[in-house]
N, C-alpha and C. Protein backbone atom coordinates (compact mmCIF):
# COMPACT_ATOMS: atom_id res chain seq x y z
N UNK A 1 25.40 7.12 -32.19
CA UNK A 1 25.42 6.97 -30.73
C UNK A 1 25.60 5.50 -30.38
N UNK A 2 27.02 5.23 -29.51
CA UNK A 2 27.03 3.95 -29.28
C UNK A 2 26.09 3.42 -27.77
N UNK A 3 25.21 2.66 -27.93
CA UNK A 3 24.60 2.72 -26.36
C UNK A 3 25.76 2.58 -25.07
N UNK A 4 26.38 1.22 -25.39
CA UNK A 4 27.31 1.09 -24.27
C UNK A 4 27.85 2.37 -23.97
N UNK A 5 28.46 2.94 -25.17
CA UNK A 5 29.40 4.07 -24.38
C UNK A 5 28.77 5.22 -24.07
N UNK A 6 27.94 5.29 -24.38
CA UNK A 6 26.96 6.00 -23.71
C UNK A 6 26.37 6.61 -22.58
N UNK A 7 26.20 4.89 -22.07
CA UNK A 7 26.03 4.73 -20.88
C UNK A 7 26.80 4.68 -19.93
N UNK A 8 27.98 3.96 -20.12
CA UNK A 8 29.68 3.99 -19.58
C UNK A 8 29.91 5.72 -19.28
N UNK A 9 29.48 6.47 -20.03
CA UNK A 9 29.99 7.36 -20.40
C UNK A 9 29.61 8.56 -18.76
N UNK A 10 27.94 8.38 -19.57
CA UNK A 10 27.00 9.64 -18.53
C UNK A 10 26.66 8.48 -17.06
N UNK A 11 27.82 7.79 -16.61
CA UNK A 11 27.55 7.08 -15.22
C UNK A 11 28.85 7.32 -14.96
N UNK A 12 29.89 7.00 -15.11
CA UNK A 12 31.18 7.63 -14.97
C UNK A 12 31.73 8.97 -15.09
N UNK A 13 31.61 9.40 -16.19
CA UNK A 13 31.96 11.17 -16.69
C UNK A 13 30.61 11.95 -16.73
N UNK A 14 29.49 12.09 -16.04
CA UNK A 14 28.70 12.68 -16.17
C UNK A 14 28.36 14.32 -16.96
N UNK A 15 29.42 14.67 -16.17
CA UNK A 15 29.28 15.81 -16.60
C UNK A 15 30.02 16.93 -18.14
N UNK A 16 31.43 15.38 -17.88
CA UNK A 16 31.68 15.42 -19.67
C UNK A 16 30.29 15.44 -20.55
N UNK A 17 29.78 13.93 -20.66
CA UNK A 17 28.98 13.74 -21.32
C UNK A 17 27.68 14.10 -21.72
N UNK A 18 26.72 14.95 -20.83
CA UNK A 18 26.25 15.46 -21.05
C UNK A 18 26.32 16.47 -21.78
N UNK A 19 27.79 17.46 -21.91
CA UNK A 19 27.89 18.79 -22.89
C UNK A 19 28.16 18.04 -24.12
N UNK A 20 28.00 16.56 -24.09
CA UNK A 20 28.74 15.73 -25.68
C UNK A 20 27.09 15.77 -25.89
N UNK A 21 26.53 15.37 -25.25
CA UNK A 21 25.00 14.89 -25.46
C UNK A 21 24.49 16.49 -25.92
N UNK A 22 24.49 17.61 -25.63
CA UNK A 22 23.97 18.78 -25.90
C UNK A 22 24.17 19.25 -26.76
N UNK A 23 25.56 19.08 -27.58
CA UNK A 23 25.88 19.35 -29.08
C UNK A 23 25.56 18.03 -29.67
N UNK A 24 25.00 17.18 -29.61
CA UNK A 24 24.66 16.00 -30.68
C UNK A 24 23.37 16.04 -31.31
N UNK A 25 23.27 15.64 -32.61
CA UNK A 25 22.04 15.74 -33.04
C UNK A 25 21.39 14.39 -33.25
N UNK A 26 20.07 14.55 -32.21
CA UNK A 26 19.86 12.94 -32.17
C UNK A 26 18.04 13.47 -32.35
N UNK A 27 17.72 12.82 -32.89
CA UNK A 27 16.24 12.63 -33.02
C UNK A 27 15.22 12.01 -32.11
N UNK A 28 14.10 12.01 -31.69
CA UNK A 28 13.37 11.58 -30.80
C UNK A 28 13.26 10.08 -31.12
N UNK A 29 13.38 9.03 -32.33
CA UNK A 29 13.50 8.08 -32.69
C UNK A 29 14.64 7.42 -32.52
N UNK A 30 15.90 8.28 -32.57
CA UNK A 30 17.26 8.21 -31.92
C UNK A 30 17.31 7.70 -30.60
N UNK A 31 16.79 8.72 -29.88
CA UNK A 31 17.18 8.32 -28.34
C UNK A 31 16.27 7.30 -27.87
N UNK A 32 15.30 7.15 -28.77
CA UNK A 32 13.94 6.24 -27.85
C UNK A 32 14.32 4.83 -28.85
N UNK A 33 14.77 4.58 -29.92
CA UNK A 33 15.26 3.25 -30.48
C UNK A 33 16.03 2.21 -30.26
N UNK A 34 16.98 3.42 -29.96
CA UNK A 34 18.54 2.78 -29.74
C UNK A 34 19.04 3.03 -28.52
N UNK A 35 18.35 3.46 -28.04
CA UNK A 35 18.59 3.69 -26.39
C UNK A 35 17.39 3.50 -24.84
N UNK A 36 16.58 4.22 -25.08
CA UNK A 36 15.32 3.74 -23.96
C UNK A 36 14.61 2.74 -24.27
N UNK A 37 14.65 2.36 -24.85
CA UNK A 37 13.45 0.74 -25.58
C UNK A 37 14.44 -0.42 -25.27
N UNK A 38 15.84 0.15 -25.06
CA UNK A 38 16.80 -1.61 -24.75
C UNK A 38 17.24 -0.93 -23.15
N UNK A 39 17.60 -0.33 -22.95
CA UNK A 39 17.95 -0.10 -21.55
C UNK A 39 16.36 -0.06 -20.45
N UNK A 40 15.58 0.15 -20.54
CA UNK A 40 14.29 0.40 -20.46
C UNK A 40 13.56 -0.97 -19.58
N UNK A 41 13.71 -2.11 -20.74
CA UNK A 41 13.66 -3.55 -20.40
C UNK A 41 14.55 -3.90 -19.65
N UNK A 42 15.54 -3.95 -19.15
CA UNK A 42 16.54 -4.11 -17.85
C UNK A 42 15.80 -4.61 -16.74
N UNK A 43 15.17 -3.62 -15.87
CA UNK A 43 14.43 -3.73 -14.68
C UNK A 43 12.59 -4.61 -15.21
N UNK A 44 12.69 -4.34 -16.62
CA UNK A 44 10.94 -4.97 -16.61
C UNK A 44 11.64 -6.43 -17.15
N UNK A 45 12.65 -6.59 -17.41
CA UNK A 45 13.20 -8.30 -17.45
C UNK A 45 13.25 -8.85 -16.53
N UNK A 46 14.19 -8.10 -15.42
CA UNK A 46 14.60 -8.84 -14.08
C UNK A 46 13.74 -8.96 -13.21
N UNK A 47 12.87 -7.78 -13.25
CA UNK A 47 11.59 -7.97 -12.13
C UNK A 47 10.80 -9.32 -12.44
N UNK A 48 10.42 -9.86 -13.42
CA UNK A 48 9.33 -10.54 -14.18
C UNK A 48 10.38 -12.09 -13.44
N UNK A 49 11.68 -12.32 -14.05
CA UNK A 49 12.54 -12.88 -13.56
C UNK A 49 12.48 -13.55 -12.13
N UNK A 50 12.95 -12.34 -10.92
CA UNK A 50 12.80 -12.45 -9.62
C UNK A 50 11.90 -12.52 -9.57
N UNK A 51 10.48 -12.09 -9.72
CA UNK A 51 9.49 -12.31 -8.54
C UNK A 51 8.66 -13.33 -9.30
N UNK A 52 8.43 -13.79 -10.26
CA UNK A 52 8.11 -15.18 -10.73
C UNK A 52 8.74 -16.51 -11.12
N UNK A 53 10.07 -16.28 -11.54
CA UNK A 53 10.87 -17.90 -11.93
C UNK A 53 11.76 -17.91 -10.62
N UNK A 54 12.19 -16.76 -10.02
CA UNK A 54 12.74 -16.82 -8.52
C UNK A 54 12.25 -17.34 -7.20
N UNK A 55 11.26 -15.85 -7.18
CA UNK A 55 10.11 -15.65 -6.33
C UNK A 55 11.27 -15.29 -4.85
N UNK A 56 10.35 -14.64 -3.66
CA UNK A 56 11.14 -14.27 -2.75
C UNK A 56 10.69 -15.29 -1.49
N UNK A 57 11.37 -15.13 -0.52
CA UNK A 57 10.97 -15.88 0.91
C UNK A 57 10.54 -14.99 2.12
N UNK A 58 9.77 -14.95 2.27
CA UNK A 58 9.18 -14.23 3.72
C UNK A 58 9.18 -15.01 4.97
N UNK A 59 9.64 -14.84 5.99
CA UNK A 59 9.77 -15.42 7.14
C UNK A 59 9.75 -17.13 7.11
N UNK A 60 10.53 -17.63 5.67
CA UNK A 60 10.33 -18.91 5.65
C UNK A 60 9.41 -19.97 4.49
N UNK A 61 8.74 -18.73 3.94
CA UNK A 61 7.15 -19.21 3.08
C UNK A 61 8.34 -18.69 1.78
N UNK A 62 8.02 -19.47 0.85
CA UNK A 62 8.55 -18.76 -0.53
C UNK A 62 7.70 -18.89 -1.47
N UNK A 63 7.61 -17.51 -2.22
CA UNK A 63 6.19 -16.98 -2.97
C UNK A 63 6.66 -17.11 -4.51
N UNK A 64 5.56 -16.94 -5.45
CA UNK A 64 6.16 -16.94 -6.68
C UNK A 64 4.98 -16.23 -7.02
N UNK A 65 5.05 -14.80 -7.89
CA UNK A 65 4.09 -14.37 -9.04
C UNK A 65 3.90 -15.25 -9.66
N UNK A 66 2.65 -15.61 -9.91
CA UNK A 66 2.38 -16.68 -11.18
C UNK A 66 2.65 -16.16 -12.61
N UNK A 67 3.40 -17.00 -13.64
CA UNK A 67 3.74 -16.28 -14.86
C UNK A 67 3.40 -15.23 -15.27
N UNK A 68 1.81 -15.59 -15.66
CA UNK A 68 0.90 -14.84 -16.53
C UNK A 68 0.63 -13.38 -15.65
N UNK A 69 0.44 -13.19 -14.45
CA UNK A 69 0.39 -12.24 -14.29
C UNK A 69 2.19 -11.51 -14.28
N UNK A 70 3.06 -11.75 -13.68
CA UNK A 70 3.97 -10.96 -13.67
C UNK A 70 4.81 -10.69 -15.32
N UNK A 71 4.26 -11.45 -16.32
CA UNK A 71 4.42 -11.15 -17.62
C UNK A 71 3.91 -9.80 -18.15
N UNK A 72 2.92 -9.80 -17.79
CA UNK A 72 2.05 -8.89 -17.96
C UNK A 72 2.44 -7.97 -17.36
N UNK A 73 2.83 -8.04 -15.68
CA UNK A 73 3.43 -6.73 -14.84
C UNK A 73 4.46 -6.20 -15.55
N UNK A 74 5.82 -7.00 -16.03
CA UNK A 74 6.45 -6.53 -16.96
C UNK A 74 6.18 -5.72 -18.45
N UNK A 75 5.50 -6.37 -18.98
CA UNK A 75 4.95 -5.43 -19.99
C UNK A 75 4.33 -4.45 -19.65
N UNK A 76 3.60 -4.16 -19.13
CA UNK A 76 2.82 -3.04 -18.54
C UNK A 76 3.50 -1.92 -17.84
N UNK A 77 4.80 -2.41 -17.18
CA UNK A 77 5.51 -1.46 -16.51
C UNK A 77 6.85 -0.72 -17.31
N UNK A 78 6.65 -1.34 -18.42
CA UNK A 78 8.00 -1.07 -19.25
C UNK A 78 7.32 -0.10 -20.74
N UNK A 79 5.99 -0.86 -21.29
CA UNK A 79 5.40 0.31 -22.17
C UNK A 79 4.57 1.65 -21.09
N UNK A 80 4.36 1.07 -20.09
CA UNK A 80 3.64 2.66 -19.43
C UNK A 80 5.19 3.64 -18.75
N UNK A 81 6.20 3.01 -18.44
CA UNK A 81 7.58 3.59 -18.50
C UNK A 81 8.11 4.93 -19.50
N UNK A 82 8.02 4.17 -20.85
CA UNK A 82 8.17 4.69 -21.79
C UNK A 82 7.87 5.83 -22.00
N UNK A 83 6.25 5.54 -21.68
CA UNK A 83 4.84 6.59 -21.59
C UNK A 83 5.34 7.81 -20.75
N UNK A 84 5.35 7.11 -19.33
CA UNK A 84 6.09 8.36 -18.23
C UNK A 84 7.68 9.45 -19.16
N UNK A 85 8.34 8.42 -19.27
CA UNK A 85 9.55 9.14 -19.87
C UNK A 85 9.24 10.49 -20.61
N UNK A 86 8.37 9.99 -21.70
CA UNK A 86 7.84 10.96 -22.51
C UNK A 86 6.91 12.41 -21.49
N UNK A 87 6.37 11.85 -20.98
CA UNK A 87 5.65 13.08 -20.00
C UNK A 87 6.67 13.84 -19.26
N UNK A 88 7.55 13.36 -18.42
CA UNK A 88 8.38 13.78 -18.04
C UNK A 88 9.30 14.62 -18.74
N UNK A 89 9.35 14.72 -19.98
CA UNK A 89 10.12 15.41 -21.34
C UNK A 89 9.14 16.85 -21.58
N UNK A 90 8.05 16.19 -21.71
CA UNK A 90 7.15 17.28 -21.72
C UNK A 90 6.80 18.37 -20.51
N UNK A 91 6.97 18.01 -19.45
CA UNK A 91 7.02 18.26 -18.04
C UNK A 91 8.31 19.40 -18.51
N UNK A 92 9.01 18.88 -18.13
CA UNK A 92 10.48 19.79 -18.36
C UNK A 92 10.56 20.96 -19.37
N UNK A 93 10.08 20.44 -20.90
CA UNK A 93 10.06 21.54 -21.99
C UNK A 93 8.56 23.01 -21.27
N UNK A 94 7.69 22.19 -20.96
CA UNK A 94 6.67 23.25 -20.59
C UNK A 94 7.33 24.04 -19.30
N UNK A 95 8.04 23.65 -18.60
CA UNK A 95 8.24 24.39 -17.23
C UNK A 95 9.56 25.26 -17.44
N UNK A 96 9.88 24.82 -18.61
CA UNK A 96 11.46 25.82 -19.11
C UNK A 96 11.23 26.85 -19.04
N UNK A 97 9.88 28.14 -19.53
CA UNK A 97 10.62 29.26 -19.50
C UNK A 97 9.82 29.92 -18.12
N UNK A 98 9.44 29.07 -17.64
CA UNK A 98 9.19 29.70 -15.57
C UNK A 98 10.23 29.50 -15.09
N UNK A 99 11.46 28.79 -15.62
CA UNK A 99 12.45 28.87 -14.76
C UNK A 99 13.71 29.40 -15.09
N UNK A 100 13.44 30.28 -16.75
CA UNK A 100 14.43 30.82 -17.56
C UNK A 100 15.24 30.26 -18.32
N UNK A 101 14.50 28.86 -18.58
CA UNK A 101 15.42 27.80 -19.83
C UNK A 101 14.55 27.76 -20.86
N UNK A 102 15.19 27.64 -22.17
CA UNK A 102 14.56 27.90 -23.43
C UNK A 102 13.72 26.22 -24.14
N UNK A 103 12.63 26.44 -24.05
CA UNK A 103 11.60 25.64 -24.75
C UNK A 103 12.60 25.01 -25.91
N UNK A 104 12.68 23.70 -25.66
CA UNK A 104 13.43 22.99 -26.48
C UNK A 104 13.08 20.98 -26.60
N UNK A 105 11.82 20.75 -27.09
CA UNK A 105 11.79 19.74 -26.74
C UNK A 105 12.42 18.16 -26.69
N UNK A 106 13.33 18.26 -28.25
CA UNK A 106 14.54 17.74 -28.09
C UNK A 106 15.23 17.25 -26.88
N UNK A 107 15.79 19.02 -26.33
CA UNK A 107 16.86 18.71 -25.08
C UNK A 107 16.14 18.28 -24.17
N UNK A 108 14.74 19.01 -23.75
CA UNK A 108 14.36 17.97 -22.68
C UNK A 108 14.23 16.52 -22.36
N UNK A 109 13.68 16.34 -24.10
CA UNK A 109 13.78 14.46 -23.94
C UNK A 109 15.02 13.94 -23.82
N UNK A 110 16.04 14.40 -24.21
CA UNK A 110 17.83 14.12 -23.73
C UNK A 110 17.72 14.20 -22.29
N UNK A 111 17.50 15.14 -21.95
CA UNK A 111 17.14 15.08 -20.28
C UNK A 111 16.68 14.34 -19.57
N UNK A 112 15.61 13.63 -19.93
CA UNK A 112 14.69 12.51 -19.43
C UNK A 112 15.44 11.57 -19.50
N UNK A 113 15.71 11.42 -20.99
CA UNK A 113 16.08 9.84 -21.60
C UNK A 113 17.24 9.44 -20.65
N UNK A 114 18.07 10.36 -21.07
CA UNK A 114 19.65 9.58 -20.52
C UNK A 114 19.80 9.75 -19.03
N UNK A 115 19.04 10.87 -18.06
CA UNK A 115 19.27 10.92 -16.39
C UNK A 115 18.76 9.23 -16.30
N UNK A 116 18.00 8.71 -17.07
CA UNK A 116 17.39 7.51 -16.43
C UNK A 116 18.30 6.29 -16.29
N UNK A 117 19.60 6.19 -17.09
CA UNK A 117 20.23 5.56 -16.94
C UNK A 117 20.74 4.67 -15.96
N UNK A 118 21.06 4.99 -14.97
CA UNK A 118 21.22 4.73 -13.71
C UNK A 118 20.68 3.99 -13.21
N UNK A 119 19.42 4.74 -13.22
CA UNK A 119 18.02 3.56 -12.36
C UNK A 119 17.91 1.92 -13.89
N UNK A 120 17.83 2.63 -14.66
CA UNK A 120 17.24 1.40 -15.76
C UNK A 120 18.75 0.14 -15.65
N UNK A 121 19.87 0.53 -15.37
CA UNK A 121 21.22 -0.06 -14.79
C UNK A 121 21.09 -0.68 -14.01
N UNK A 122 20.80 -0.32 -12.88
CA UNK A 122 20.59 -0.89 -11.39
C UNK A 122 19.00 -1.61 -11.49
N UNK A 123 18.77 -2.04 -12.36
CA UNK A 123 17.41 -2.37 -12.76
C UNK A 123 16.91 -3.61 -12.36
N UNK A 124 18.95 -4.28 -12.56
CA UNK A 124 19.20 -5.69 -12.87
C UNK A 124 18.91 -6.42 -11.51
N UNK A 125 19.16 -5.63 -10.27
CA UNK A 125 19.25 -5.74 -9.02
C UNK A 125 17.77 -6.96 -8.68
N UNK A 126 16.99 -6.59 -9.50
CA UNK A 126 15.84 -6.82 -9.44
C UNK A 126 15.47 -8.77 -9.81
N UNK A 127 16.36 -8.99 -10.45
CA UNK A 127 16.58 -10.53 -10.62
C UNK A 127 16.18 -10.96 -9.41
N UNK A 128 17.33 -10.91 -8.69
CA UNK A 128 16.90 -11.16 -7.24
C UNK A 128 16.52 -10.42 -5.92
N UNK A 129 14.90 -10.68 -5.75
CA UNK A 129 14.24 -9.65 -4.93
C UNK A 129 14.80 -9.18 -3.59
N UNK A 130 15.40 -10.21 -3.27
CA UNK A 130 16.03 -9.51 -1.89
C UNK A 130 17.38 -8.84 -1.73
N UNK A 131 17.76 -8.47 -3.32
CA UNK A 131 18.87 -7.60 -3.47
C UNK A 131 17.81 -6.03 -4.10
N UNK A 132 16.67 -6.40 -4.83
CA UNK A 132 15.94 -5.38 -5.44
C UNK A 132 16.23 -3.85 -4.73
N UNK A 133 16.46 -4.00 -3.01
CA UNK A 133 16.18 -2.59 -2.81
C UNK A 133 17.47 -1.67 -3.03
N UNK A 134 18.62 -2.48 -3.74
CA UNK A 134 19.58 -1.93 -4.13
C UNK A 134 19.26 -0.94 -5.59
N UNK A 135 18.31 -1.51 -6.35
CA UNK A 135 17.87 -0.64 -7.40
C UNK A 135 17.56 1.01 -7.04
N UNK A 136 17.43 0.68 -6.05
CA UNK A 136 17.11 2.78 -5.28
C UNK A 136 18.15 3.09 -5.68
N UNK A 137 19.86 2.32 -5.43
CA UNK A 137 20.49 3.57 -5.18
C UNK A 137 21.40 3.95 -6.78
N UNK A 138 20.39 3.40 -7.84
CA UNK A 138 20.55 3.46 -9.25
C UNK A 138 19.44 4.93 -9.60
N UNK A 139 18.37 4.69 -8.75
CA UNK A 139 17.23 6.07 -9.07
C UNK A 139 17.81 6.95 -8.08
N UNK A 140 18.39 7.14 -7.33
CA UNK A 140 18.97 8.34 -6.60
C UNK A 140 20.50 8.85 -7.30
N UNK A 141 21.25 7.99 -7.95
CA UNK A 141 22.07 8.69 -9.43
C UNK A 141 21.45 9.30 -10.03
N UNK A 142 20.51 8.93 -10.70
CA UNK A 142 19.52 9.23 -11.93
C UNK A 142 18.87 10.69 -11.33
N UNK A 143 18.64 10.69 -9.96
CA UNK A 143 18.44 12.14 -9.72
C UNK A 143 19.61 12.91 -9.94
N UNK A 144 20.77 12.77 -9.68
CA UNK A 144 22.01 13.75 -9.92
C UNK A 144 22.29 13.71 -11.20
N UNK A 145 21.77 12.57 -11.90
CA UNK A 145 21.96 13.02 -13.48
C UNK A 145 21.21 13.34 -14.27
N UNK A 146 20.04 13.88 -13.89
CA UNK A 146 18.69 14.37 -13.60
C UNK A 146 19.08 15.96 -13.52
N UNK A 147 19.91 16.32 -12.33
CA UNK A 147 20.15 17.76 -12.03
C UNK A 147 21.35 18.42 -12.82
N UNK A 148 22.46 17.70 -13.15
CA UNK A 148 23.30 17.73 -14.04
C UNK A 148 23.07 18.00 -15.13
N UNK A 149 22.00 17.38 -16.17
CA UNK A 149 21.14 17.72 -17.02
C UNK A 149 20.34 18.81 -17.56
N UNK A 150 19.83 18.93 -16.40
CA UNK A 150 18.66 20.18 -16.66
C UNK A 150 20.11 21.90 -16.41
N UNK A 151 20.96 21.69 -15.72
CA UNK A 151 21.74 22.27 -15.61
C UNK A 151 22.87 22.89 -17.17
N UNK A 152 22.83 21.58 -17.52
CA UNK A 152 23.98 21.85 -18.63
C UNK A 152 23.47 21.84 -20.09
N UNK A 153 22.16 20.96 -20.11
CA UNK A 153 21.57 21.06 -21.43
C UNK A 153 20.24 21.93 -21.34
N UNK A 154 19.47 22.45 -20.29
CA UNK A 154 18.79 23.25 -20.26
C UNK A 154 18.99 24.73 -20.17
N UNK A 155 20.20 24.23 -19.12
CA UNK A 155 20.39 26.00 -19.10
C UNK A 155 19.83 26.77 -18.25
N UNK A 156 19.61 26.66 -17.26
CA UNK A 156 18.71 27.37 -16.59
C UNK A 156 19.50 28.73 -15.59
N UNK A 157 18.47 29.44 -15.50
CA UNK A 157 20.39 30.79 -14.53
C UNK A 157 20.01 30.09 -13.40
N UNK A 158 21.88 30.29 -13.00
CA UNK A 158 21.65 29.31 -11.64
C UNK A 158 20.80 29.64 -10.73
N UNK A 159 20.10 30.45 -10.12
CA UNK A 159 19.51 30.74 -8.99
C UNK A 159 18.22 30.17 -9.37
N UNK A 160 17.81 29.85 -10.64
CA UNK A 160 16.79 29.14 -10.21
C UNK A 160 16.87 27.64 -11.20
N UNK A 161 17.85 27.05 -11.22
CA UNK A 161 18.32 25.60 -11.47
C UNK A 161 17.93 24.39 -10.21
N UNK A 162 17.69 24.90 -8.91
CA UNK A 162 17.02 24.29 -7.79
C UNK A 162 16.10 24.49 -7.52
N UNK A 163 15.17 25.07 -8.18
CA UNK A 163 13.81 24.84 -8.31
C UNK A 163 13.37 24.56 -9.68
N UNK A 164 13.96 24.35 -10.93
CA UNK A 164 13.52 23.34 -12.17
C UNK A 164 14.04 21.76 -11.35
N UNK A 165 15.01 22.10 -10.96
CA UNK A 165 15.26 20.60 -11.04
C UNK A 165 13.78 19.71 -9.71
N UNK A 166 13.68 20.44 -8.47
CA UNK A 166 12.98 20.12 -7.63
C UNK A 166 11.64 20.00 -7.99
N UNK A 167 11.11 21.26 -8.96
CA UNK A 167 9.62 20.38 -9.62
C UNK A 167 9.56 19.49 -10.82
N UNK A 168 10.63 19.22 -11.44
CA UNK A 168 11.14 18.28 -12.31
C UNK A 168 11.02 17.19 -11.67
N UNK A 169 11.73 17.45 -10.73
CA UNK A 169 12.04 15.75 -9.51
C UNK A 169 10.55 15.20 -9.16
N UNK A 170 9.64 16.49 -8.48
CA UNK A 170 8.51 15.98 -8.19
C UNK A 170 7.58 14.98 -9.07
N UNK A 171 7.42 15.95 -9.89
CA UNK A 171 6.65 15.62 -11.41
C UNK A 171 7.19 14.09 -12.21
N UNK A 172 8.37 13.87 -11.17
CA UNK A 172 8.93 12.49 -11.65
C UNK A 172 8.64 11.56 -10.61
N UNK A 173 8.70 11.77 -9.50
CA UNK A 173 8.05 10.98 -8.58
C UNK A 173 6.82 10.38 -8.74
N UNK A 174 6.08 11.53 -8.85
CA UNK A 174 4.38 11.77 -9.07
C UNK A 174 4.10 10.50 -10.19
N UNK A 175 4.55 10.89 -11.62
CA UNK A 175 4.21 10.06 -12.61
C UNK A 175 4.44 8.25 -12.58
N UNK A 176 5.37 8.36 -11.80
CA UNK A 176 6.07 6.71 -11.55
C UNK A 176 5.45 5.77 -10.39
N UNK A 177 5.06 6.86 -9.27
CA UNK A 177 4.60 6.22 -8.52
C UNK A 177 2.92 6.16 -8.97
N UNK A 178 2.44 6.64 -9.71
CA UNK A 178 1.19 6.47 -10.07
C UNK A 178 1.77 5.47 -11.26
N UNK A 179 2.28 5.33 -11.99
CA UNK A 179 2.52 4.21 -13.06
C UNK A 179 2.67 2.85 -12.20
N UNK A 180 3.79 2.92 -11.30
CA UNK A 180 3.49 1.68 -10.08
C UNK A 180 2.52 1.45 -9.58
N UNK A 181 1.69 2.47 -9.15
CA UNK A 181 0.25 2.26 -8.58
C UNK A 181 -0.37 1.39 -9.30
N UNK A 182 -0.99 1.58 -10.74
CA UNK A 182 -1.54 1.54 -11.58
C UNK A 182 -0.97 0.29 -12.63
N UNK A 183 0.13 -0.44 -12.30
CA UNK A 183 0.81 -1.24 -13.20
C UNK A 183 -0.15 -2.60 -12.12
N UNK A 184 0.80 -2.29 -10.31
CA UNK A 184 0.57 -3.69 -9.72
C UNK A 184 -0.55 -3.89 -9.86
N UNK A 185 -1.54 -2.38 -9.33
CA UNK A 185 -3.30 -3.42 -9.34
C UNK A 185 -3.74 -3.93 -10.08
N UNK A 186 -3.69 -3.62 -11.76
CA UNK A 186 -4.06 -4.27 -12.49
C UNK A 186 -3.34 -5.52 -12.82
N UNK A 187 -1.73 -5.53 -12.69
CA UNK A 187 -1.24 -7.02 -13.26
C UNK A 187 -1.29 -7.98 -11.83
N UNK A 188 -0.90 -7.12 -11.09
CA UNK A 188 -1.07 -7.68 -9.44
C UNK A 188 -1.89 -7.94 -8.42
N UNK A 189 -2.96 -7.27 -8.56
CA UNK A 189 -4.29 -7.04 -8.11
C UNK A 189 -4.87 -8.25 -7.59
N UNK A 190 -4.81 -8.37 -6.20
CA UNK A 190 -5.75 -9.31 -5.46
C UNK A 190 -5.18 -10.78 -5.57
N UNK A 191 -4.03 -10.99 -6.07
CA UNK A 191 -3.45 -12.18 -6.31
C UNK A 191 -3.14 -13.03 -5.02
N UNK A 192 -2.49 -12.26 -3.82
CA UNK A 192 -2.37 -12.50 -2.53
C UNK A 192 -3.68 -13.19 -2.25
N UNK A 193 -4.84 -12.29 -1.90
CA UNK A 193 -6.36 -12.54 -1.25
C UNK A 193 -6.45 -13.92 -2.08
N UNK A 194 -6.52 -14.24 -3.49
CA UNK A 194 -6.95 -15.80 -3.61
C UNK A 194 -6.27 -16.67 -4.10
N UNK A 195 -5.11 -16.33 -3.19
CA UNK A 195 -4.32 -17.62 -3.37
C UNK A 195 -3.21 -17.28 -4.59
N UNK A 196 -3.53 -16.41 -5.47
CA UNK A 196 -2.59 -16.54 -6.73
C UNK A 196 -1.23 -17.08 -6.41
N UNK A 197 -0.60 -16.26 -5.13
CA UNK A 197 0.78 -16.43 -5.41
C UNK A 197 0.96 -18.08 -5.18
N UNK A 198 2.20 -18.99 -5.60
CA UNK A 198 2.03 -20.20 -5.51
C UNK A 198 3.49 -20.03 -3.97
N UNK A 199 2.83 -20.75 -3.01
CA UNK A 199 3.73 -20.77 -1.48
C UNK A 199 4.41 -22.60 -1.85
N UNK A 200 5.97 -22.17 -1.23
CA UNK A 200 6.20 -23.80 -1.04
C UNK A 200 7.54 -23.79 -0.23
């Protein structure tokens, strides 16, 4: 599996590539080595990037995460990432046969791994914070290649392919925004109230 083309591949030809991805035999060490562990770091590089060696400007004031904590935000948001990915795999394989797709945990983690593409792409956006909210429209691909997915490598009969994919979607919301929850307070936590951020 070449990453670039990979990725070139299921962002351009989506729906080629995914039936390439469904006959391939890739291992859970496969897809998480050579593929989610380097694409993955994208957005936990650039964030760490922008909002500490950048920093953003608010009405004039320009802020900076102090290193040590947004180092940490990065790490924290990129191994608990990982973490999510994996749940989200599991999410999908357990909910397969309520929705008439066959328990396959493999394909689900193909499912996970590669819809994420998109967003972990548009990741980069994040360098600079006041382009960051362009990174959404990398996780709103990642939903269509998300649904594309569960469609072509799951299998599901169509009539109920819009409701795997919709509690799929949820269950992906759910986990991320609690991983965000749970990343800022602890690496971010209260930094505002005493002063952390450095203003100039």
């Amino acid at each position: 599996m070449n990453l670039v083309e990979r990725a070139k591949n299921i962002l351009l030809a989506p729906a080629k590539e995914w039936e390439v991805i469904k006959k391939e035999q890739l291992s859970t060490a496969d897809m998480f080595l050579k593929y989610a562990v380097i694409l993955a770091a994208i957005p936990a590089i650039a964030g760490f990037i922008g909002q500490s060696l950048i920093g953003r400007s608010v009405w004039g004031v320009h802020f900076n995460v102090p290193i040590g904590n947004g180092l940490f935000w990065a790490i924290l948001m990129y191994v608990l990432g990982l973490a999510g990915l994996y749940l989200l795999a599991f999410v999908i394989d357990v909910l397969a046969p309520s929705f008439g797709a066959k328990k396959d945990m493999n394909a689900s983690l193909k499912v996970a791994i590669f819809s994420y593409t998109a967003a972990w792409i548009a990741g980069i956006f994040n360098l600079i914070p006041a382009l960051s909210v362009l990174a959404i429209l990398g996780s709103l691909y990642s939903l269509f290649l998300l649904y594309l997915g569960l469609k072509i490598v799951k299998e599901p009969p169509a009539d109920k392919l819009i409701g795997y994919f919709v509690v799929a979607l949820i269950v992906m919301v759910v986990v991320y925004f609690v991983i965000g929850l749970i990343v800022s307070s602890i690496a971010l936590g209260g930094i505002a109230s005493v002063g952390g951020f450095r203003a100039y």
